[in-house]
N, C-alpha and C. Protein backbone atom coordinates (compact mmCIF):
# COMPACT_ATOMS: atom_id res chain seq x y z
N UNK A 1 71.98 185.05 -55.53
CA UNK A 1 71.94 186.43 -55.92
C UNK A 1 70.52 186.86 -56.28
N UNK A 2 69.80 185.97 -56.82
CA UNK A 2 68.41 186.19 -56.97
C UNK A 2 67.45 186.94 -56.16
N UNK A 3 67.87 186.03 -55.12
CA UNK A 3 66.73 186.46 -53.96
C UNK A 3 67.21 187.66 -53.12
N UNK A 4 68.19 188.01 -53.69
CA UNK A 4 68.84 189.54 -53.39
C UNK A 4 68.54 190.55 -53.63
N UNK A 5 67.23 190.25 -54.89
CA UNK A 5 67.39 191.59 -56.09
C UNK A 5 66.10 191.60 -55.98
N UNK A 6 65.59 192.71 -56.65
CA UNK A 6 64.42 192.77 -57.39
C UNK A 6 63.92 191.96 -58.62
N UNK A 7 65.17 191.80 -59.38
CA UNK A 7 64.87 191.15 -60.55
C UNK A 7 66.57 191.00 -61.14
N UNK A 8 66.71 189.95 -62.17
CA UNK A 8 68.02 189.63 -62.79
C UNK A 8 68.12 190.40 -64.20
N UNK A 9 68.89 190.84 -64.81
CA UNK A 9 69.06 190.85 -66.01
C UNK A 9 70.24 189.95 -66.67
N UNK A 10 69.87 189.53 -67.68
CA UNK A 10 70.73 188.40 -68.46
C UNK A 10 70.97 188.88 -69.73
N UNK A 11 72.51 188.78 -69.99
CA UNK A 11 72.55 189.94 -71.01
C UNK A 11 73.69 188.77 -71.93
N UNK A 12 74.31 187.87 -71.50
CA UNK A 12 74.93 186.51 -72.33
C UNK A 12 74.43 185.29 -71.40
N UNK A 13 74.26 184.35 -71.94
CA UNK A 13 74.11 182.90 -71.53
C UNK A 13 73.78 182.01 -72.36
N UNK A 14 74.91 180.94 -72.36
CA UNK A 14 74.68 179.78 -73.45
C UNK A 14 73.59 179.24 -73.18
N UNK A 15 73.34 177.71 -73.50
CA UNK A 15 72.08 176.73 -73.73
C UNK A 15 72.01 176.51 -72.37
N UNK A 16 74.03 175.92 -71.67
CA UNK A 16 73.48 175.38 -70.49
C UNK A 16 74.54 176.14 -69.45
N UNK A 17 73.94 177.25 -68.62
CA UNK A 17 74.54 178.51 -67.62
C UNK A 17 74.16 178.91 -66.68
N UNK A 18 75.09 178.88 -66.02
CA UNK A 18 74.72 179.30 -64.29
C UNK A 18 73.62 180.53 -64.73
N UNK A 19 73.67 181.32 -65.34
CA UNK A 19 73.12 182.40 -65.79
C UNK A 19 71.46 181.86 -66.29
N UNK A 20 71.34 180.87 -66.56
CA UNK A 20 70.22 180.22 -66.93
C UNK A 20 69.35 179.64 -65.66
N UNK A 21 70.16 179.37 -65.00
CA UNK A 21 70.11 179.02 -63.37
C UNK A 21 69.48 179.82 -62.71
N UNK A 22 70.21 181.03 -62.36
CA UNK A 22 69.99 182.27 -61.44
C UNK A 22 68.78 182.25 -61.82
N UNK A 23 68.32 182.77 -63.68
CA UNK A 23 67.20 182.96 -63.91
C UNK A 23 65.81 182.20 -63.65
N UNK A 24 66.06 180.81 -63.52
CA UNK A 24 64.89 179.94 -63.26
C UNK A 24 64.62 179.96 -61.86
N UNK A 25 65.93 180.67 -60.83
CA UNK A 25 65.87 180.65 -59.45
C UNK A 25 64.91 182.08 -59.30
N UNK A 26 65.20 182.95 -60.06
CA UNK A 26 64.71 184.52 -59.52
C UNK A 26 63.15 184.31 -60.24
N UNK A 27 62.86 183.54 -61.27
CA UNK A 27 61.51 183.28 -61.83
C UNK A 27 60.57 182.26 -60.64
N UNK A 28 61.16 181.38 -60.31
CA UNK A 28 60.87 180.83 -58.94
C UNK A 28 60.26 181.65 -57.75
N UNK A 29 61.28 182.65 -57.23
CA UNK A 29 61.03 183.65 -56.08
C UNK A 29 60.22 184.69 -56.16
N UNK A 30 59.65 184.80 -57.75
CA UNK A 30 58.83 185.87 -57.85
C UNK A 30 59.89 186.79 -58.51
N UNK A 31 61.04 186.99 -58.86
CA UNK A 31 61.73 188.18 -59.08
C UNK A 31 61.09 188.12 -60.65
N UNK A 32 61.77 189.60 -61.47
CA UNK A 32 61.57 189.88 -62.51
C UNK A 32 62.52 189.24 -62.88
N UNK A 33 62.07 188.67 -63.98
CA UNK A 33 63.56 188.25 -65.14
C UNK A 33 63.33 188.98 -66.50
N UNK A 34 65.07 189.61 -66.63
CA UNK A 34 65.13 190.71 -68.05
C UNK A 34 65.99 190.22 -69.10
N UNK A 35 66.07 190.58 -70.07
CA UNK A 35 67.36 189.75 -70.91
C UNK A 35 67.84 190.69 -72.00
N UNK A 36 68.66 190.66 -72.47
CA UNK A 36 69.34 191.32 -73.50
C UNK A 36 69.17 190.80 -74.48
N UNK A 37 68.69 190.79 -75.82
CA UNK A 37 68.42 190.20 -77.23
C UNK A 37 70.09 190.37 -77.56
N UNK A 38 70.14 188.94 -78.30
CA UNK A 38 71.51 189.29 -78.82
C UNK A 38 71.25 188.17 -80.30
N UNK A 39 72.28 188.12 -81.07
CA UNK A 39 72.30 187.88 -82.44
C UNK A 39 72.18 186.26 -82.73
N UNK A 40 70.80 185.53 -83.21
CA UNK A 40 70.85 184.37 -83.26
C UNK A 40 71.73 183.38 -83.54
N UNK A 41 73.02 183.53 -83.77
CA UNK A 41 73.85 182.62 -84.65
C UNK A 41 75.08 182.95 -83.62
N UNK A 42 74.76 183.77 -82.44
CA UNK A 42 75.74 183.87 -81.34
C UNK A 42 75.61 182.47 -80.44
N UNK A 43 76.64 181.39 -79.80
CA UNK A 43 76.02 180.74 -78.56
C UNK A 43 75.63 181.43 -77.54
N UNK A 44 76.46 182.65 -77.19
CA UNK A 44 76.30 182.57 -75.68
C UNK A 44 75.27 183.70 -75.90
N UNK A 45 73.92 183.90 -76.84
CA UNK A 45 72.83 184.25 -76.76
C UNK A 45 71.63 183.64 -76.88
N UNK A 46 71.86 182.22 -77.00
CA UNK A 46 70.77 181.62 -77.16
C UNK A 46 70.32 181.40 -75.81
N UNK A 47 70.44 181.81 -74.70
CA UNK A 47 69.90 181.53 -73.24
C UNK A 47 68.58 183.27 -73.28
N UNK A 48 69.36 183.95 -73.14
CA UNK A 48 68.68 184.89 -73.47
C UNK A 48 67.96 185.27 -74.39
N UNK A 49 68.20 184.86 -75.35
CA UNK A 49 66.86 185.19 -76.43
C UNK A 49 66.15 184.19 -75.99
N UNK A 50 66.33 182.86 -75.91
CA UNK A 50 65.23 181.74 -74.92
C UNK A 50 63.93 182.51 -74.05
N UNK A 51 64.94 183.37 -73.06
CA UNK A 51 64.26 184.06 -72.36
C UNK A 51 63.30 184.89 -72.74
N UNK A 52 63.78 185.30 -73.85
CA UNK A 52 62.44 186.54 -73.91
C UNK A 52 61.73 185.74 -74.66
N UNK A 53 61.95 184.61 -75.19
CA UNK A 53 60.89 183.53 -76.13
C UNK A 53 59.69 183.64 -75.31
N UNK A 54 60.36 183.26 -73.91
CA UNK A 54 59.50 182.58 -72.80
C UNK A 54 58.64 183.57 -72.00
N UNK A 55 58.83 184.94 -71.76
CA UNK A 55 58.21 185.19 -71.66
C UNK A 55 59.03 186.52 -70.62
N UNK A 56 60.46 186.61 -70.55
CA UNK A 56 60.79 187.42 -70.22
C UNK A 56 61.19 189.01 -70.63
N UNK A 57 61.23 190.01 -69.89
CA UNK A 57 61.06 191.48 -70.32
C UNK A 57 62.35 191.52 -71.18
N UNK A 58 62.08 192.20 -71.97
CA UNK A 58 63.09 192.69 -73.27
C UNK A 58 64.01 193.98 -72.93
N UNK A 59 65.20 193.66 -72.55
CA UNK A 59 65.79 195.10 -72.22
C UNK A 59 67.01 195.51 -73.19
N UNK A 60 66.68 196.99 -73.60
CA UNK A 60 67.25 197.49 -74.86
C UNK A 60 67.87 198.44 -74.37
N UNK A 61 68.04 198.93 -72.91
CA UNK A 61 68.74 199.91 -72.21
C UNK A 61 68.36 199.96 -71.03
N UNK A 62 68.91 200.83 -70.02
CA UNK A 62 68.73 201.07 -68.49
C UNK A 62 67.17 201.53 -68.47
N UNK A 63 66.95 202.39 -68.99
CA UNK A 63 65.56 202.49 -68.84
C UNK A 63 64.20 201.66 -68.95
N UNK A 64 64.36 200.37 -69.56
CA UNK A 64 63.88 199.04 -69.78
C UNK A 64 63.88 198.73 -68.35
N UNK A 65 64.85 198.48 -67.60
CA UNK A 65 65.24 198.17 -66.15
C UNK A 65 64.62 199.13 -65.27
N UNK A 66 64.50 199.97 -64.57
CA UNK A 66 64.24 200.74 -64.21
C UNK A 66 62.16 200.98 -64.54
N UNK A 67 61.78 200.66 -65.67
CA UNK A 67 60.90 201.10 -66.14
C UNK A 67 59.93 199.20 -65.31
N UNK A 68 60.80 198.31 -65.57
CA UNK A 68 60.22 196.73 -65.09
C UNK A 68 60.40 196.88 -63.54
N UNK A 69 61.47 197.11 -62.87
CA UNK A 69 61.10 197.61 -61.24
C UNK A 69 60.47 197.78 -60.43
N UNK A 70 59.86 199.27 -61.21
CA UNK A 70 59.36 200.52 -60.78
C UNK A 70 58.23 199.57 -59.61
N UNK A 71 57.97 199.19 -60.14
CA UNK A 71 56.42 198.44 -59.12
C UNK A 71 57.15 198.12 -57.97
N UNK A 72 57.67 197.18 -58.37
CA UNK A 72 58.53 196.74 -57.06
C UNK A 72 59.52 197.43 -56.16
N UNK A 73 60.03 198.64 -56.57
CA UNK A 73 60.67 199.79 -55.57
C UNK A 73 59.48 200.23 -54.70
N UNK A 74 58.22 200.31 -55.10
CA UNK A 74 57.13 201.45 -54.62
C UNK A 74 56.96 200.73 -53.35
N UNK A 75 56.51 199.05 -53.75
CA UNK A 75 56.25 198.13 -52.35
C UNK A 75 56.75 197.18 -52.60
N UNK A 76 57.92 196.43 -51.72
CA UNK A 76 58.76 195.12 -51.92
C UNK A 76 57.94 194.12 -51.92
N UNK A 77 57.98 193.09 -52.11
CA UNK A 77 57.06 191.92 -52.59
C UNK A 77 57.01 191.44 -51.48
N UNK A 78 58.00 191.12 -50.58
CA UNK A 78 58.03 190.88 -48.81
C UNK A 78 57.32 191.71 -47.63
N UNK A 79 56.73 192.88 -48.21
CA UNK A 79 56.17 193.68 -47.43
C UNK A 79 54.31 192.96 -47.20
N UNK A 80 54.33 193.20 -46.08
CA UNK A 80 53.41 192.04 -45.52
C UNK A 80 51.91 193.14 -46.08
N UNK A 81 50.72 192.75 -46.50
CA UNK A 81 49.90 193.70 -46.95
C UNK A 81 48.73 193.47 -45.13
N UNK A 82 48.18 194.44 -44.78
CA UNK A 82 47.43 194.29 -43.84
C UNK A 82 46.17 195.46 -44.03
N UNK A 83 44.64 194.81 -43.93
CA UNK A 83 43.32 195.55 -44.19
C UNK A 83 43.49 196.93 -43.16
N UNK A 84 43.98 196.60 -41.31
CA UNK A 84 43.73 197.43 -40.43
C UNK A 84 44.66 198.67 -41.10
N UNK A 85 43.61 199.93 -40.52
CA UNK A 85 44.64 201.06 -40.39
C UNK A 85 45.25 201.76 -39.17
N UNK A 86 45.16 200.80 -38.02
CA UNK A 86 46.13 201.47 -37.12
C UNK A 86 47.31 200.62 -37.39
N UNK A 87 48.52 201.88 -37.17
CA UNK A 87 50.00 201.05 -37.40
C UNK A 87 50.47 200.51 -36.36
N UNK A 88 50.11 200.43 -35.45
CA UNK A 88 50.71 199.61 -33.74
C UNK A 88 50.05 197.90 -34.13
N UNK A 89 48.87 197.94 -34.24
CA UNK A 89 48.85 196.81 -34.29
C UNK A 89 48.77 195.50 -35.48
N UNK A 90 49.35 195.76 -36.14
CA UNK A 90 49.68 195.06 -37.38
C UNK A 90 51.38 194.67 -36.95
N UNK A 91 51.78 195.39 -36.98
CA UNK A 91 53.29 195.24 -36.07
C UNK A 91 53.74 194.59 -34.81
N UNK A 92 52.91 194.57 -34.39
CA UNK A 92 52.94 193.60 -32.72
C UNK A 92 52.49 191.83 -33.06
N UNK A 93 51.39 192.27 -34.01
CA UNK A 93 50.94 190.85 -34.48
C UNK A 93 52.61 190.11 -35.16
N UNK A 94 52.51 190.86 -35.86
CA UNK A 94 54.10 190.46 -36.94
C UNK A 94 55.41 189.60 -35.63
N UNK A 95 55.35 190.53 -34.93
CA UNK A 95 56.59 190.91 -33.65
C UNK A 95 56.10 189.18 -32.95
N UNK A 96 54.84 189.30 -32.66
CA UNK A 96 54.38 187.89 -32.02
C UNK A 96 54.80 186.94 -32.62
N UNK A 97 54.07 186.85 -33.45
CA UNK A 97 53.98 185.51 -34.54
C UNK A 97 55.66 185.39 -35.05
N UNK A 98 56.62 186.25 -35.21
CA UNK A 98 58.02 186.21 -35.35
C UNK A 98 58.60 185.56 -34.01
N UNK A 99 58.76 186.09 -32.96
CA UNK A 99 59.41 185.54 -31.79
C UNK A 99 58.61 184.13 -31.28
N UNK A 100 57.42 183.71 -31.79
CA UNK A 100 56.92 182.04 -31.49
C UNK A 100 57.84 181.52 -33.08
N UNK A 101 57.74 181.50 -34.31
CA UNK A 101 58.66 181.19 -35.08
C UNK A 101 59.99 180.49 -34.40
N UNK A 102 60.16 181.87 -34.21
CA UNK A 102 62.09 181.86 -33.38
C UNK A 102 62.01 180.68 -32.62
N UNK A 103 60.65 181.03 -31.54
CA UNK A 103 60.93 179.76 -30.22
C UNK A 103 61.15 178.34 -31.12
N UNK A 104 60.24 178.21 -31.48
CA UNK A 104 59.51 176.90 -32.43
C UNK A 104 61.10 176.02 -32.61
N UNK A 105 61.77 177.13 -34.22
CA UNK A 105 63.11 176.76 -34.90
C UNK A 105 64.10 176.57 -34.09
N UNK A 106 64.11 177.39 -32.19
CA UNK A 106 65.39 177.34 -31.62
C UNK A 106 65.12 175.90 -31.18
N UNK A 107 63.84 175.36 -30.64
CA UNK A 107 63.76 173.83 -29.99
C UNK A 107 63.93 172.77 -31.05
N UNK A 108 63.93 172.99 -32.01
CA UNK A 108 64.42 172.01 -33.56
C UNK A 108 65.52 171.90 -33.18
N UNK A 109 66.52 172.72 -32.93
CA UNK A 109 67.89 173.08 -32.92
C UNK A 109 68.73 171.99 -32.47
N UNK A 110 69.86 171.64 -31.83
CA UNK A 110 70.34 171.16 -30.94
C UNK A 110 72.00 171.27 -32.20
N UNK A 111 73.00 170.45 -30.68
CA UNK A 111 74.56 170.71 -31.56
C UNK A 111 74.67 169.32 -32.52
N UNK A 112 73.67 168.74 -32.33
CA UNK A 112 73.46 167.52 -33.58
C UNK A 112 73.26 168.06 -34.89
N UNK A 113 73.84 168.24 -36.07
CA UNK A 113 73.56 168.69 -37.52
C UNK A 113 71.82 167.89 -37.84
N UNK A 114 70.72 168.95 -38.13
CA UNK A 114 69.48 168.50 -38.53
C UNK A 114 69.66 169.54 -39.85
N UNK A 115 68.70 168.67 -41.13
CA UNK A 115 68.62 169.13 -42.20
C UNK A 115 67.55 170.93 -42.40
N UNK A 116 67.62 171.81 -43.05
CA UNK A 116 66.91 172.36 -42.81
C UNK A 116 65.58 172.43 -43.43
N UNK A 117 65.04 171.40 -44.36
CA UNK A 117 63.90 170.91 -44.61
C UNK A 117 62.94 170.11 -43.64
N UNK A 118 63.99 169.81 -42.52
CA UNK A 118 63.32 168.61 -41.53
C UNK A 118 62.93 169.82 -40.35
N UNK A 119 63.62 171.34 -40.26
CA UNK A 119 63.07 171.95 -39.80
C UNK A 119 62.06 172.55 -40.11
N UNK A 120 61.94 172.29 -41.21
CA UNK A 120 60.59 172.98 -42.19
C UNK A 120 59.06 172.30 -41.83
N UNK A 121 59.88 171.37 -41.88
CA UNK A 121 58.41 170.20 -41.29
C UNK A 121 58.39 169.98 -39.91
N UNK A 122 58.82 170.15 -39.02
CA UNK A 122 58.74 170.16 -37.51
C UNK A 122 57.93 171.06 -37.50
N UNK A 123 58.21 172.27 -38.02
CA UNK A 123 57.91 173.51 -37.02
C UNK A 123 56.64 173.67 -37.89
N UNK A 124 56.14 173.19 -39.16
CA UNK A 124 55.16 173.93 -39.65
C UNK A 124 54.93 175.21 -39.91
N UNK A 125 56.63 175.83 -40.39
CA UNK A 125 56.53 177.11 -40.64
C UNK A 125 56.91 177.08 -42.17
N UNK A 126 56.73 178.36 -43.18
CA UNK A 126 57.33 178.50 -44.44
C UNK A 126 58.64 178.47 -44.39
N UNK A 127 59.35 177.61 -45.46
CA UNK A 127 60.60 177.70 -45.77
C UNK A 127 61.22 179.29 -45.65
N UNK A 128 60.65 180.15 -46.19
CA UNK A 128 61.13 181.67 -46.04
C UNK A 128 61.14 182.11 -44.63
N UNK A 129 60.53 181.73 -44.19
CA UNK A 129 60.54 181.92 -42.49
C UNK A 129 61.35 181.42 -41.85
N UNK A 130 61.83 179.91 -42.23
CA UNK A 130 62.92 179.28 -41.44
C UNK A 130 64.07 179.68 -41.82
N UNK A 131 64.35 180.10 -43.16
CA UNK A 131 65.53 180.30 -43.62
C UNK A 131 65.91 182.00 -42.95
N UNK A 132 64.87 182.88 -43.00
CA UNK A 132 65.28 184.31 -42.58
C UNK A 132 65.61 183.75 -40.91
N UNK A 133 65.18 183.17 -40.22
CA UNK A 133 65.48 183.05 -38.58
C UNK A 133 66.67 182.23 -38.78
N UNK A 134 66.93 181.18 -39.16
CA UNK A 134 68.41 180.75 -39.45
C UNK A 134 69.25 181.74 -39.71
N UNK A 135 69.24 182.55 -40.59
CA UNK A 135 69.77 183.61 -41.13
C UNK A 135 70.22 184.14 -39.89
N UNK A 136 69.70 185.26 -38.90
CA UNK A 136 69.76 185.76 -37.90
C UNK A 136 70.21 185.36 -36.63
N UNK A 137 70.09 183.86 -36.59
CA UNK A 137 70.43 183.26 -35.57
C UNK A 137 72.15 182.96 -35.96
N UNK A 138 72.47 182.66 -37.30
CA UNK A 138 73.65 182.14 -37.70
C UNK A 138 74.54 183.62 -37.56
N UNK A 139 73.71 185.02 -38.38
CA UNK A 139 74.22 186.05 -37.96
C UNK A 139 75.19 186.66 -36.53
N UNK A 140 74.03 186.33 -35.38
CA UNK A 140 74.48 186.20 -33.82
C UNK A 140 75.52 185.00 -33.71
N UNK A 141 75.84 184.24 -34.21
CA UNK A 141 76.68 183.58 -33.47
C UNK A 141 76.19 181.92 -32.72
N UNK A 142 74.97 182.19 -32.90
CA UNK A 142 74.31 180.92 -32.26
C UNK A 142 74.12 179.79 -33.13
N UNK A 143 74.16 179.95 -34.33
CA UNK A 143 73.85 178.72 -35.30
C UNK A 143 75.26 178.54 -36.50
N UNK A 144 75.69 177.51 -36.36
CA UNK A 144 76.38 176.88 -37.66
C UNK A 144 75.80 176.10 -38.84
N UNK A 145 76.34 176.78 -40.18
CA UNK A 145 76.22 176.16 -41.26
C UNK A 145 76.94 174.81 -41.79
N UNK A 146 76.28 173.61 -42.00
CA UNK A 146 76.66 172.77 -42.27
C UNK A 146 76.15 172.08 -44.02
N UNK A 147 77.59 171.46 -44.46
CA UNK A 147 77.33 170.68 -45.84
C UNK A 147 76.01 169.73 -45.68
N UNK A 148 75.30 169.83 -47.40
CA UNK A 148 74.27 169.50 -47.01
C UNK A 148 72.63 170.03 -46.61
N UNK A 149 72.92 171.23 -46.36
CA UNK A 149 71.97 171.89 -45.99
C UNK A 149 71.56 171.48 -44.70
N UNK A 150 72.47 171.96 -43.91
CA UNK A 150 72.16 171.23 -42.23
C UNK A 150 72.71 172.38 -41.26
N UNK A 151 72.05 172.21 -40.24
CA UNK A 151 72.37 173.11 -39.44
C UNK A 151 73.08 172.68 -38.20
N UNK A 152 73.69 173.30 -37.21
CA UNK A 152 73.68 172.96 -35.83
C UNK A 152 73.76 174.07 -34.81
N UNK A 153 73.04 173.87 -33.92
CA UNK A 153 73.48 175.19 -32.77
C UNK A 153 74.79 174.93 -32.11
N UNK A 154 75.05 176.02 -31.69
CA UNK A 154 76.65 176.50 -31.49
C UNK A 154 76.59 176.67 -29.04
């Protein structure tokens, strides 16, 4: 769910919570992490007050949320930054370097289950890269998900 969002808010979570989880996953990916202060002598607030120990945003209402965002609505963190100012070719570059990706991950492939870290290292591409073309390929119909973190073409 992390890598879904802009950022998490955590508003209960004990010592030890999936909710504690998400958060170290979305602090990982770059997302914002927010938390709800709640009453020390509560359990299922000591994850969240943790959080804002540590260094996460303090949210006291929607506008707290909204106000930690804001940056990140204007330009998504995935949005590729480029010096040129013509728009054709920053986009073609992208378009290239995407469809050699694709080639690269489809010849990894085969109907043998391979891990998708071992595609990570074949191809010499970023994990975020292999995982969005998996993504798309599994989308179409061409790739199966396997236990394990393994793939196979279809």
């Amino acid at each position: 769910m992390s890598g879904l969002s802009l950022g998490v808010v955590i508003a209960e979570a004990a010592q030890r919570s999936g909710s504690l989880i998400t958060a170290r996953m979305a602090g990982e990916q770059g997302r914002d992490v927010l938390a709800v202060p709640g009453s020390p002598l509560d359990p299922r607030a000591y994850g969240a007050n943790r959080l804002i120990r540590e260094g996460a945003t303090l949210v006291r209402d929607a506008e707290d949320v909204l106000e930690a965002i804001e940056p990140m609505r204007q330009r998504p963190p995935s949005a590729p930054e480029h010096t040129d100012t013509s728009p054709q070719q920053p986009r073609l570059e992208l378009e290239t370097d995407n469809e050699k990706a694709r080639q690269s991950i489809t010849e990894c492939l085969s109907p043998e289950p391979v891990a998708v870290d071992e595609i990570v290292r074949r191809c010499q591409l970023t994990a975020p890269v292999v995982r969005t073309i998996l993504l798309e390929l599994e989308l179409a119909g061409r790739l199966e998900r396997l236990p394990g973190n393994r793939v196979a073409a279809l």
